[in-house]
PDB file of N, CA and C in Angstrom:
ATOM      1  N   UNK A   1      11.190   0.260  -7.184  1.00  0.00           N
ATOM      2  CA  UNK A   1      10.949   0.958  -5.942  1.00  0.00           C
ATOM      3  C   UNK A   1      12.250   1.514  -5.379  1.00  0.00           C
ATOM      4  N   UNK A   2      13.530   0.804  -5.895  1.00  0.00           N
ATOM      5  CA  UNK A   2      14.692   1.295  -4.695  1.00  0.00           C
ATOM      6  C   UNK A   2      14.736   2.586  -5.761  1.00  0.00           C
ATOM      7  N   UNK A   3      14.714   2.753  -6.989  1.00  0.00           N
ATOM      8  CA  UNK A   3      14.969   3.790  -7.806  1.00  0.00           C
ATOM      9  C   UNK A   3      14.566   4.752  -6.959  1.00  0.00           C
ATOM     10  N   UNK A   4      13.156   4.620  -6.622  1.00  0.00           N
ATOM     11  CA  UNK A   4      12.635   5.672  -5.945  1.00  0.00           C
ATOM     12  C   UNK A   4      12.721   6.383  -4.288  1.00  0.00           C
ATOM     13  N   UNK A   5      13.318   5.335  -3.980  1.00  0.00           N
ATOM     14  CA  UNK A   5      13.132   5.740  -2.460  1.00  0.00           C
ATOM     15  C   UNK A   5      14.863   5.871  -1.874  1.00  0.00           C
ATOM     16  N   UNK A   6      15.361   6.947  -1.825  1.00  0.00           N
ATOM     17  CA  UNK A   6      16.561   7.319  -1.380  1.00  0.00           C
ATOM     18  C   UNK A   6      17.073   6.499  -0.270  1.00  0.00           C
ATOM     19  N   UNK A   7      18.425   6.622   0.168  1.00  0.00           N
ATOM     20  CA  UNK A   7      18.853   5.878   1.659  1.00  0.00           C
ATOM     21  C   UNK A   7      18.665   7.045   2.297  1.00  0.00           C
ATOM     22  N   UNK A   8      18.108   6.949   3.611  1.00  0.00           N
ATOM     23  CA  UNK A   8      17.636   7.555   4.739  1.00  0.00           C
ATOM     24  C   UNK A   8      16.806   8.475   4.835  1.00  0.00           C
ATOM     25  N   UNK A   9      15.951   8.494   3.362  1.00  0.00           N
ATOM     26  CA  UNK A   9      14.722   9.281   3.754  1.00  0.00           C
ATOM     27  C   UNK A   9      13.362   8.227   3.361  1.00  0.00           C
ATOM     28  N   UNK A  10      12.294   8.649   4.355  1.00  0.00           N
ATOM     29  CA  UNK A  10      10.409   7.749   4.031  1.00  0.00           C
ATOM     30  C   UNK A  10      10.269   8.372   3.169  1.00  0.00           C
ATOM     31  N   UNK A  11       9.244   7.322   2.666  1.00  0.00           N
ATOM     32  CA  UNK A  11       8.532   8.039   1.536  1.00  0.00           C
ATOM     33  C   UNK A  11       7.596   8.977   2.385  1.00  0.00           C
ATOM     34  N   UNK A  12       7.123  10.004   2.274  1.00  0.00           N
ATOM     35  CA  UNK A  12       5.873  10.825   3.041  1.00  0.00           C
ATOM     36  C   UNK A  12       4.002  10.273   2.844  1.00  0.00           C
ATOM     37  N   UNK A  13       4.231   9.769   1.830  1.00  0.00           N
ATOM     38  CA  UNK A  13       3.047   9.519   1.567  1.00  0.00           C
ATOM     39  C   UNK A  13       2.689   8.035   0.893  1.00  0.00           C
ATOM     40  N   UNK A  14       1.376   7.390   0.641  1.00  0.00           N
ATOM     41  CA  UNK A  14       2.133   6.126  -0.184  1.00  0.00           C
ATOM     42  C   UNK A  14       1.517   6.633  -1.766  1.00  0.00           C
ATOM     43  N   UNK A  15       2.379   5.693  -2.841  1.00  0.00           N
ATOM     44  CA  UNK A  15       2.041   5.994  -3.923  1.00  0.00           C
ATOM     45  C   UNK A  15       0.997   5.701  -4.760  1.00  0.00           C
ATOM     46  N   UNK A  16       0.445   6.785  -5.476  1.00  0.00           N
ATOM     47  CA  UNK A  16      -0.759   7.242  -6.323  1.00  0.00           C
ATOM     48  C   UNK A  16      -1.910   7.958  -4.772  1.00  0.00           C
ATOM     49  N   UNK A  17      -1.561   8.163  -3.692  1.00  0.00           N
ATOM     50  CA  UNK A  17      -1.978   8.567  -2.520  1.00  0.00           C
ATOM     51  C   UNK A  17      -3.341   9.289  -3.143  1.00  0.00           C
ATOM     52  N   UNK A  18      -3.445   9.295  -4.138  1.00  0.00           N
ATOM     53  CA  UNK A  18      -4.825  10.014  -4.766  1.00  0.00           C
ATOM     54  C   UNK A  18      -5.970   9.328  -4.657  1.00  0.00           C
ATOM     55  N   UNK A  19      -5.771   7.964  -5.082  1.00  0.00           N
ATOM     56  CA  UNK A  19      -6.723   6.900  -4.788  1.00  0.00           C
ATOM     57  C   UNK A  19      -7.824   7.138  -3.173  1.00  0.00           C
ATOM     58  N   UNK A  20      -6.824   7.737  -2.241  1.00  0.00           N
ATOM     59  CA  UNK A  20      -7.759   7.675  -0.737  1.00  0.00           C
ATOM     60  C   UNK A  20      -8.198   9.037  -1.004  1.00  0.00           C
ATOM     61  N   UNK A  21      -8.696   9.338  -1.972  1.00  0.00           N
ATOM     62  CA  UNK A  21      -9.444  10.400  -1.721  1.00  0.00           C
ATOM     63  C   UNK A  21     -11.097  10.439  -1.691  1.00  0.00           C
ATOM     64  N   UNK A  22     -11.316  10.574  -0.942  1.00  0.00           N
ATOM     65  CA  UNK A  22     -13.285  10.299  -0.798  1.00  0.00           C
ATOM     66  C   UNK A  22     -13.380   9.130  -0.595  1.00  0.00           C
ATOM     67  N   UNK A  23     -14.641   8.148  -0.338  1.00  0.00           N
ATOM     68  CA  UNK A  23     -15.000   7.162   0.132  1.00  0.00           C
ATOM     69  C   UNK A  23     -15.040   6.058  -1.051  1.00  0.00           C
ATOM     70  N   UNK A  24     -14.164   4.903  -0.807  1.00  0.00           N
ATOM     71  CA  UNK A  24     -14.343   4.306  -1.647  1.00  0.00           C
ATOM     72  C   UNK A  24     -14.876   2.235  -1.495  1.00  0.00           C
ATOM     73  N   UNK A  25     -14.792   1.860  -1.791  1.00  0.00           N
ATOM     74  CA  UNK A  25     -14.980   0.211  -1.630  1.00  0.00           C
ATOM     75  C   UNK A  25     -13.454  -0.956  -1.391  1.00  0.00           C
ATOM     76  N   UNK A  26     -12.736  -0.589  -2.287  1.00  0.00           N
ATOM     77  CA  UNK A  26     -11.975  -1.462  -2.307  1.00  0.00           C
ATOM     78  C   UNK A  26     -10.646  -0.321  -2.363  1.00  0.00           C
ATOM     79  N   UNK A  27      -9.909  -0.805  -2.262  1.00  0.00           N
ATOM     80  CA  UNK A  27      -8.145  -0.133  -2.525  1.00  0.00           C
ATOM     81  C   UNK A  27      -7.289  -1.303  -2.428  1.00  0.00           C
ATOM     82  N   UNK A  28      -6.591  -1.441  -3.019  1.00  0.00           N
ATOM     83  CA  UNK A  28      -5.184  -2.514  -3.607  1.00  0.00           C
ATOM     84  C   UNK A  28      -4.408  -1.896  -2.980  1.00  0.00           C
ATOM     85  N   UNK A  29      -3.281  -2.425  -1.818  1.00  0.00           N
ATOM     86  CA  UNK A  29      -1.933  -2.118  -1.252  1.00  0.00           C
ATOM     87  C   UNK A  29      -0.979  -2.739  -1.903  1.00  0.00           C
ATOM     88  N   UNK A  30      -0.360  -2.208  -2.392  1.00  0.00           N
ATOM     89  CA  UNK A  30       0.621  -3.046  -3.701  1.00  0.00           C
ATOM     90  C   UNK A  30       2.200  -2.850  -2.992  1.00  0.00           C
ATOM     91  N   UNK A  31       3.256  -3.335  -3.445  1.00  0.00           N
ATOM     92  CA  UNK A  31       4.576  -3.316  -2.911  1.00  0.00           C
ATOM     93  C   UNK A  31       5.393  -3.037  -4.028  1.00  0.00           C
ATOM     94  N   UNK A  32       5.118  -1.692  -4.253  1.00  0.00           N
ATOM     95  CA  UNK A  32       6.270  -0.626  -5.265  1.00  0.00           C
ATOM     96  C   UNK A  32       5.625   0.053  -6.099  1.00  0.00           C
ATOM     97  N   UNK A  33       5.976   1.031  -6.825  1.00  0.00           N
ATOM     98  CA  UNK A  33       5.611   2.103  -7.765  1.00  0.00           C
ATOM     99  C   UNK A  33       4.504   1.043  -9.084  1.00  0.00           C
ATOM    100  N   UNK A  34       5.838  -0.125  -9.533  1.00  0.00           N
ATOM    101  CA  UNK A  34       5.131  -0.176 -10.317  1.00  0.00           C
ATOM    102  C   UNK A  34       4.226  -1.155 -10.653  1.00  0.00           C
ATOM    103  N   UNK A  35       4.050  -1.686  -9.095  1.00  0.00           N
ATOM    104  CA  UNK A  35       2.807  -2.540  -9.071  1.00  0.00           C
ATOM    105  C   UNK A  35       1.396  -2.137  -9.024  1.00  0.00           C
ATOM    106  N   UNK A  36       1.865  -1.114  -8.608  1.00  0.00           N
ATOM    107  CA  UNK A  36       0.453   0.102  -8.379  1.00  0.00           C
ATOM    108  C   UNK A  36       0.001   0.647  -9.541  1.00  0.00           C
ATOM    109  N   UNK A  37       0.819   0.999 -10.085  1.00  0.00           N
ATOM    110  CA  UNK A  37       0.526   0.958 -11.562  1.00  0.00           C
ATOM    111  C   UNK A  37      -0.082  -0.073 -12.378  1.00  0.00           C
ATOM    112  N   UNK A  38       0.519  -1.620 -12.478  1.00  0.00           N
ATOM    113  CA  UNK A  38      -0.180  -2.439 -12.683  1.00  0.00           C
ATOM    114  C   UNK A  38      -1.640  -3.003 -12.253  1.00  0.00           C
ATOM    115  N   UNK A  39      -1.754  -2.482 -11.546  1.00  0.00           N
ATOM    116  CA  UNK A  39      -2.927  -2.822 -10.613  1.00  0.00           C
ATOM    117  C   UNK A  39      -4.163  -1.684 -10.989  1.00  0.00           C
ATOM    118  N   UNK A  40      -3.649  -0.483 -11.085  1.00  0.00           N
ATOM    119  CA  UNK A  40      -4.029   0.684 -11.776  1.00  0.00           C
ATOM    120  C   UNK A  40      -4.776   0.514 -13.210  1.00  0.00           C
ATOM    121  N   UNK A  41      -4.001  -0.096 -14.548  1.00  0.00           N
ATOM    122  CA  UNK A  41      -4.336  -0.404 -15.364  1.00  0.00           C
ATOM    123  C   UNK A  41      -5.338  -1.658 -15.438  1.00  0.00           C
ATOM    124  N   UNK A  42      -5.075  -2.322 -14.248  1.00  0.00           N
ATOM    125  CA  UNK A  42      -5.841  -3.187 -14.587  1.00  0.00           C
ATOM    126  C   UNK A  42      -7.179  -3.095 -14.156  1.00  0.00           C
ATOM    127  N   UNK A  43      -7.416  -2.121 -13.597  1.00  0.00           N
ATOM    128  CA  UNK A  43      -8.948  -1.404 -13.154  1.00  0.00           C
ATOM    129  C   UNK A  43      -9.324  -1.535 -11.654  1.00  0.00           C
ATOM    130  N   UNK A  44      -8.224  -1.663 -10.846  1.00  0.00           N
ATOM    131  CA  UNK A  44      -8.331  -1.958  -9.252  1.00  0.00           C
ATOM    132  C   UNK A  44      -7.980  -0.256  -9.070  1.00  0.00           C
ATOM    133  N   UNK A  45      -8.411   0.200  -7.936  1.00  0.00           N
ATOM    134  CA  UNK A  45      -7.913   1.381  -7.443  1.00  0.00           C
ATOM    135  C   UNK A  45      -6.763   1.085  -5.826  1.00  0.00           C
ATOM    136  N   UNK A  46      -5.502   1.663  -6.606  1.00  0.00           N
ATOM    137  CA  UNK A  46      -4.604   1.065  -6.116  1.00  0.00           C
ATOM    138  C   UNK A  46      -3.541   2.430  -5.233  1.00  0.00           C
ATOM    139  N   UNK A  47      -2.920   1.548  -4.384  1.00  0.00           N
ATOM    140  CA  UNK A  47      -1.644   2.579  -3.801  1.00  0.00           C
ATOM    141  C   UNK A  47      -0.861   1.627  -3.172  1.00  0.00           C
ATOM    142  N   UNK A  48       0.964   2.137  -3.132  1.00  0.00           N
ATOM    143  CA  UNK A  48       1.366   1.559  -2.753  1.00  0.00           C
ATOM    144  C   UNK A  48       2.735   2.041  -1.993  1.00  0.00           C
ATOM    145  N   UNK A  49       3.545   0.590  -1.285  1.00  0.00           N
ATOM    146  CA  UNK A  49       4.532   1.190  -0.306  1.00  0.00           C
ATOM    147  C   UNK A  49       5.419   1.176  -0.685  1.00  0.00           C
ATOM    148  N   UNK A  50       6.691   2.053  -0.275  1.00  0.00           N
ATOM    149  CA  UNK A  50       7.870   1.621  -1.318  1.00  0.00           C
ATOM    150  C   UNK A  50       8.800   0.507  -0.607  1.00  0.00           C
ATOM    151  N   UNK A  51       8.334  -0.536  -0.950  1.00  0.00           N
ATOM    152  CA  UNK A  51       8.751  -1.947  -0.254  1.00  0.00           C
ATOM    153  C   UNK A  51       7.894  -2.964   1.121  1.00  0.00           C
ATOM    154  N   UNK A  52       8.417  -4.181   0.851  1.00  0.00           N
ATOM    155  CA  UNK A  52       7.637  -4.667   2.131  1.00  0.00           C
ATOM    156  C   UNK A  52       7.646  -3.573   3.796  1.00  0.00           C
ATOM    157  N   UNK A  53       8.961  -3.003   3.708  1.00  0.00           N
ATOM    158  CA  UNK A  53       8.724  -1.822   5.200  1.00  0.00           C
ATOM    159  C   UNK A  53       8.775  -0.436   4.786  1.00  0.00           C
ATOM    160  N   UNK A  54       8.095  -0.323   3.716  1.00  0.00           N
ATOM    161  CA  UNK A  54       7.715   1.128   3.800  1.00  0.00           C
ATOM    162  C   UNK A  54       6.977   1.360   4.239  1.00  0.00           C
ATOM    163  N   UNK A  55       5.820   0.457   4.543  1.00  0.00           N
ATOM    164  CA  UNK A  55       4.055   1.248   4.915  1.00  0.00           C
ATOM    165  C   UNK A  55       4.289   1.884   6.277  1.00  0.00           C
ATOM    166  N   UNK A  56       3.920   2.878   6.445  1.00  0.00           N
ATOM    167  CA  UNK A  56       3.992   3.254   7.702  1.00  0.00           C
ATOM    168  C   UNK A  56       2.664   3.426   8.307  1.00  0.00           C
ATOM    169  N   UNK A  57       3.087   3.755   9.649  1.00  0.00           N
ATOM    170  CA  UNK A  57       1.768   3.276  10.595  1.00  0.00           C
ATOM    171  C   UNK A  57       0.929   4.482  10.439  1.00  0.00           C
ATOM    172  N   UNK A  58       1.453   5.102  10.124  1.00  0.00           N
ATOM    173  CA  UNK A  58       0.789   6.600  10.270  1.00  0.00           C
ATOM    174  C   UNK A  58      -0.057   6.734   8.942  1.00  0.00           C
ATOM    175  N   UNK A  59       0.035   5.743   8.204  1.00  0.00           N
ATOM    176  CA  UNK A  59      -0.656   5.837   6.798  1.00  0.00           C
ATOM    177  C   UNK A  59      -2.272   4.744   7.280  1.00  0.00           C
ATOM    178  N   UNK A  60      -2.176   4.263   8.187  1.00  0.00           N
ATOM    179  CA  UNK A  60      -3.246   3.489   7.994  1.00  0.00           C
ATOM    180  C   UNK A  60      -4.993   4.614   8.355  1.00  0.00           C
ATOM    181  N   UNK A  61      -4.974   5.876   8.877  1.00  0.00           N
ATOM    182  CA  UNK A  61      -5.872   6.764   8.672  1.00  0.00           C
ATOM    183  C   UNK A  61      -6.099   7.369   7.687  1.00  0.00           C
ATOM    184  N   UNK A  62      -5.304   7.347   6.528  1.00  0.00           N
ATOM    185  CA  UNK A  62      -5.617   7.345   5.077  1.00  0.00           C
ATOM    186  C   UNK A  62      -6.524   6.701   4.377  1.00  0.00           C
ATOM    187  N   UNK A  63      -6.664   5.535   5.436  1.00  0.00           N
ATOM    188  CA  UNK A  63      -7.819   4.304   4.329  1.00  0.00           C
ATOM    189  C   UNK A  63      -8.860   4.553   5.104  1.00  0.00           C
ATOM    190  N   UNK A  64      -9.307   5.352   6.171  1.00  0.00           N
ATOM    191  CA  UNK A  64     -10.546   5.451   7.347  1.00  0.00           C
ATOM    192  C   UNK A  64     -11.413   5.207   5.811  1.00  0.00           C
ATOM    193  N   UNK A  65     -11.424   5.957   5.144  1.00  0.00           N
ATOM    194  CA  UNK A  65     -13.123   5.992   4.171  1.00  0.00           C
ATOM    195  C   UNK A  65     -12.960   4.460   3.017  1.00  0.00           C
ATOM    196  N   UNK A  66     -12.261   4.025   3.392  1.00  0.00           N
ATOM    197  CA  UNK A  66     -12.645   2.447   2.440  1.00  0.00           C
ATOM    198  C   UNK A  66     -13.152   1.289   2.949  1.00  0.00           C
ATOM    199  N   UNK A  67     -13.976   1.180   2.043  1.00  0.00           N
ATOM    200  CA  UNK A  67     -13.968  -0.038   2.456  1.00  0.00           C
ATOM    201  C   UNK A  67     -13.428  -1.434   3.360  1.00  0.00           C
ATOM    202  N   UNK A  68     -13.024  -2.211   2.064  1.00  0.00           N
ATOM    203  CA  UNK A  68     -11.946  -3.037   2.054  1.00  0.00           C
ATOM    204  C   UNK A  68     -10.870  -2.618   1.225  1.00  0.00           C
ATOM    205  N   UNK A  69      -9.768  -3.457   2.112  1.00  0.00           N
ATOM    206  CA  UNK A  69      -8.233  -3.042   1.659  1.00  0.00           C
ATOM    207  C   UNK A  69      -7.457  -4.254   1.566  1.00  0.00           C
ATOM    208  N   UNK A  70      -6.942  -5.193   0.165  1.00  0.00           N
ATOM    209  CA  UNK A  70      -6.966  -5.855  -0.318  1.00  0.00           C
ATOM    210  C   UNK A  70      -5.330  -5.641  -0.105  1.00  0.00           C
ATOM    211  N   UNK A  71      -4.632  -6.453   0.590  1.00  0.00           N
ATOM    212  CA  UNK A  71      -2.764  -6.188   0.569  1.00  0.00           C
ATOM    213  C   UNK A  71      -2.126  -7.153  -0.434  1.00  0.00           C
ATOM    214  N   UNK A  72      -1.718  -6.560  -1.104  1.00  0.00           N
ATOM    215  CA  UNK A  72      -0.681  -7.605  -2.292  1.00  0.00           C
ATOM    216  C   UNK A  72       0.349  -7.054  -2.620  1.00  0.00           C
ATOM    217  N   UNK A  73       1.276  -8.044  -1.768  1.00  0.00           N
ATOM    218  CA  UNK A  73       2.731  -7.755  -1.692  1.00  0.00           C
ATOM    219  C   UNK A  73       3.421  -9.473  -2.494  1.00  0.00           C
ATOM    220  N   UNK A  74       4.433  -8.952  -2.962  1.00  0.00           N
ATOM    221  CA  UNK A  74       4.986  -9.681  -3.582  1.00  0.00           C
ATOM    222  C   UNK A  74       4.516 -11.141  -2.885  1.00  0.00           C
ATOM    223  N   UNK A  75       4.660 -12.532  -3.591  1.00  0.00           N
ATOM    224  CA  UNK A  75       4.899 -13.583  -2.976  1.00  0.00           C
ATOM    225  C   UNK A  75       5.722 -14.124  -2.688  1.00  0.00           C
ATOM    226  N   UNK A  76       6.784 -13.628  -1.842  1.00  0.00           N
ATOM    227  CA  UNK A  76       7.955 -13.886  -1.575  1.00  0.00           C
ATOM    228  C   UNK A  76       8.089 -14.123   0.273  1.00  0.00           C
ATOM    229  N   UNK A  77       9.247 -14.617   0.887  1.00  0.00           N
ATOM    230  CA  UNK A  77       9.036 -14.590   2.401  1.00  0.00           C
ATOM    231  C   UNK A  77       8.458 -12.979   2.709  1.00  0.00           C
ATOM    232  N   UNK A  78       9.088 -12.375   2.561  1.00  0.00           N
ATOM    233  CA  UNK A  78       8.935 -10.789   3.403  1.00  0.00           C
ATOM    234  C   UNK A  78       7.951 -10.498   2.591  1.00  0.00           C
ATOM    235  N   UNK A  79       7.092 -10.724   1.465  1.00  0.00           N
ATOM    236  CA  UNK A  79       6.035  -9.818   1.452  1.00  0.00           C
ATOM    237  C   UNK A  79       4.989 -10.998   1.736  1.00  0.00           C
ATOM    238  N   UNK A  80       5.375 -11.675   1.502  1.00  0.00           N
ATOM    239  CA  UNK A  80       4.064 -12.993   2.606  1.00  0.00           C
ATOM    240  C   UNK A  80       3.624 -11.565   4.669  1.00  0.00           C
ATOM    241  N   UNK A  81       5.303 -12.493   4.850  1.00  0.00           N
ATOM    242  CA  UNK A  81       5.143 -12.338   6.248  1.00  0.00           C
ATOM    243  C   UNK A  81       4.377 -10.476   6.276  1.00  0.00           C
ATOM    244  N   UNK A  82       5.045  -9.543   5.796  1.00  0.00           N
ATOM    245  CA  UNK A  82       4.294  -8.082   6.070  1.00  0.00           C
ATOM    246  C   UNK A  82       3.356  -7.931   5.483  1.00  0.00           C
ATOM    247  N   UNK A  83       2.645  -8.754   4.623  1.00  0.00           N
ATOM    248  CA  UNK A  83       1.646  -8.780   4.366  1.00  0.00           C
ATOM    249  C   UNK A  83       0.360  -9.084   5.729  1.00  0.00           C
ATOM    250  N   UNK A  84       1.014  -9.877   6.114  1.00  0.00           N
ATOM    251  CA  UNK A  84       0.002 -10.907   6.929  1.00  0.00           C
ATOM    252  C   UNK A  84      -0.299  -9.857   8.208  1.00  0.00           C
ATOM    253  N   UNK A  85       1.449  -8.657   8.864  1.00  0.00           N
ATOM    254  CA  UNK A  85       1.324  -7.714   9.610  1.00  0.00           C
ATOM    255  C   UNK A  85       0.260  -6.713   8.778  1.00  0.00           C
ATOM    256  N   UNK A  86      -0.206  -6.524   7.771  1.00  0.00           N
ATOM    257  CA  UNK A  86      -0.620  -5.344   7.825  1.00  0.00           C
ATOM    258  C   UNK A  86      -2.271  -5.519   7.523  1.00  0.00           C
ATOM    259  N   UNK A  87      -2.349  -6.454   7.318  1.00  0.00           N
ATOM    260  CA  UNK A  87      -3.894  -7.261   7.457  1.00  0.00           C
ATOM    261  C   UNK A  87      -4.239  -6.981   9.024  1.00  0.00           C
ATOM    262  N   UNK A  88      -3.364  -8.004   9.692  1.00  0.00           N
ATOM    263  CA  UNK A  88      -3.513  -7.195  11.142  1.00  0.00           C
ATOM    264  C   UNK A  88      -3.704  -5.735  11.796  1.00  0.00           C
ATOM    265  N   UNK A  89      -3.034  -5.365  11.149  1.00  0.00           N
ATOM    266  CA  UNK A  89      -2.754  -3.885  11.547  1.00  0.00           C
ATOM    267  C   UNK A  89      -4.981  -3.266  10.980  1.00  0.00           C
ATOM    268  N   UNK A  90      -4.999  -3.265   9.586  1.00  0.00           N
ATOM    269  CA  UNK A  90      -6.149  -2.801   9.100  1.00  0.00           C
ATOM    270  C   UNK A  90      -7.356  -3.650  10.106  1.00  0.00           C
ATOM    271  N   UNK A  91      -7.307  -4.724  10.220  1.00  0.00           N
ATOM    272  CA  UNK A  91      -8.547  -5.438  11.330  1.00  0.00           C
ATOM    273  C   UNK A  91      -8.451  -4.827  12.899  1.00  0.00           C
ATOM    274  N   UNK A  92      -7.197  -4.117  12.828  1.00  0.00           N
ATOM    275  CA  UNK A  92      -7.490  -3.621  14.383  1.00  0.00           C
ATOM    276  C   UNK A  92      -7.771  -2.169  14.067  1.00  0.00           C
ATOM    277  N   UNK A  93      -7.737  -1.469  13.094  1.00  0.00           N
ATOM    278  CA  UNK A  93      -8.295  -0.086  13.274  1.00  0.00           C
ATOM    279  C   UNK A  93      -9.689  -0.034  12.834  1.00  0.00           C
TER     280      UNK A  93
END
C-alpha cells in the first residue's frame, strides 16, 4: 500500500472502486491493494483503503447500494481499533 499511496496526496477513490457499482449483498473493506486482491480471488467482492486511515468519510456513500459491508483490516492494534471506527461509521449511515 505505501508503494502506492504518495506523501501528501489521498487516494481519490478506494481500490478496485468497481466493485460499488450497482446493488450488491456483501463488499469486503480490506486494508491495502493487495488484500483486495486477495479477497478478490478468493471470490468475496472486495475494495479497499490505502491503510488503516485512508478510508475516507466521503467514501462511505459509495456503499449506499450494499448490502452488508464486512471490514477486514489487518489484525493488528490500528487495524483492530479503525476497524471497530468504521463499523461505526457504516451502522450510523
Amino acid at each position: 500500500t505505501k508503494e502506492l499511496s504518495l506523501a501528501g496526496l489521498t487516494c481519490p477513490v478506494p481500490f478496485n472502486v468497481a466493485a460499488l457499482d450497482g446493488p450488491c449483498d456483501r463488499v469486503v473493506v480490506c486494508e491495502g491493494a493487495v488484500d483486495t486482491l486477495s479477497a478478490e480471488e478468493l471470490g468475496h467482492r472486495a475494495v479497499g483503503a490505502p491503510g488503516v486511515t485512508g478510508f475516507r468519510d466521503d467514501w462511505y456513500d459509495r456503499f449506499r447500494h450494499v448490502g452488508h459491508v464486512v471490514v477486514a483490516f489487518d489484525n493488528d492494534a490500528a487495524g483492530v481499533t479503525r476497524a471497530v471506527e468504521l463499523r461505526a461509521g457504516f451502522r450510523r449511515r
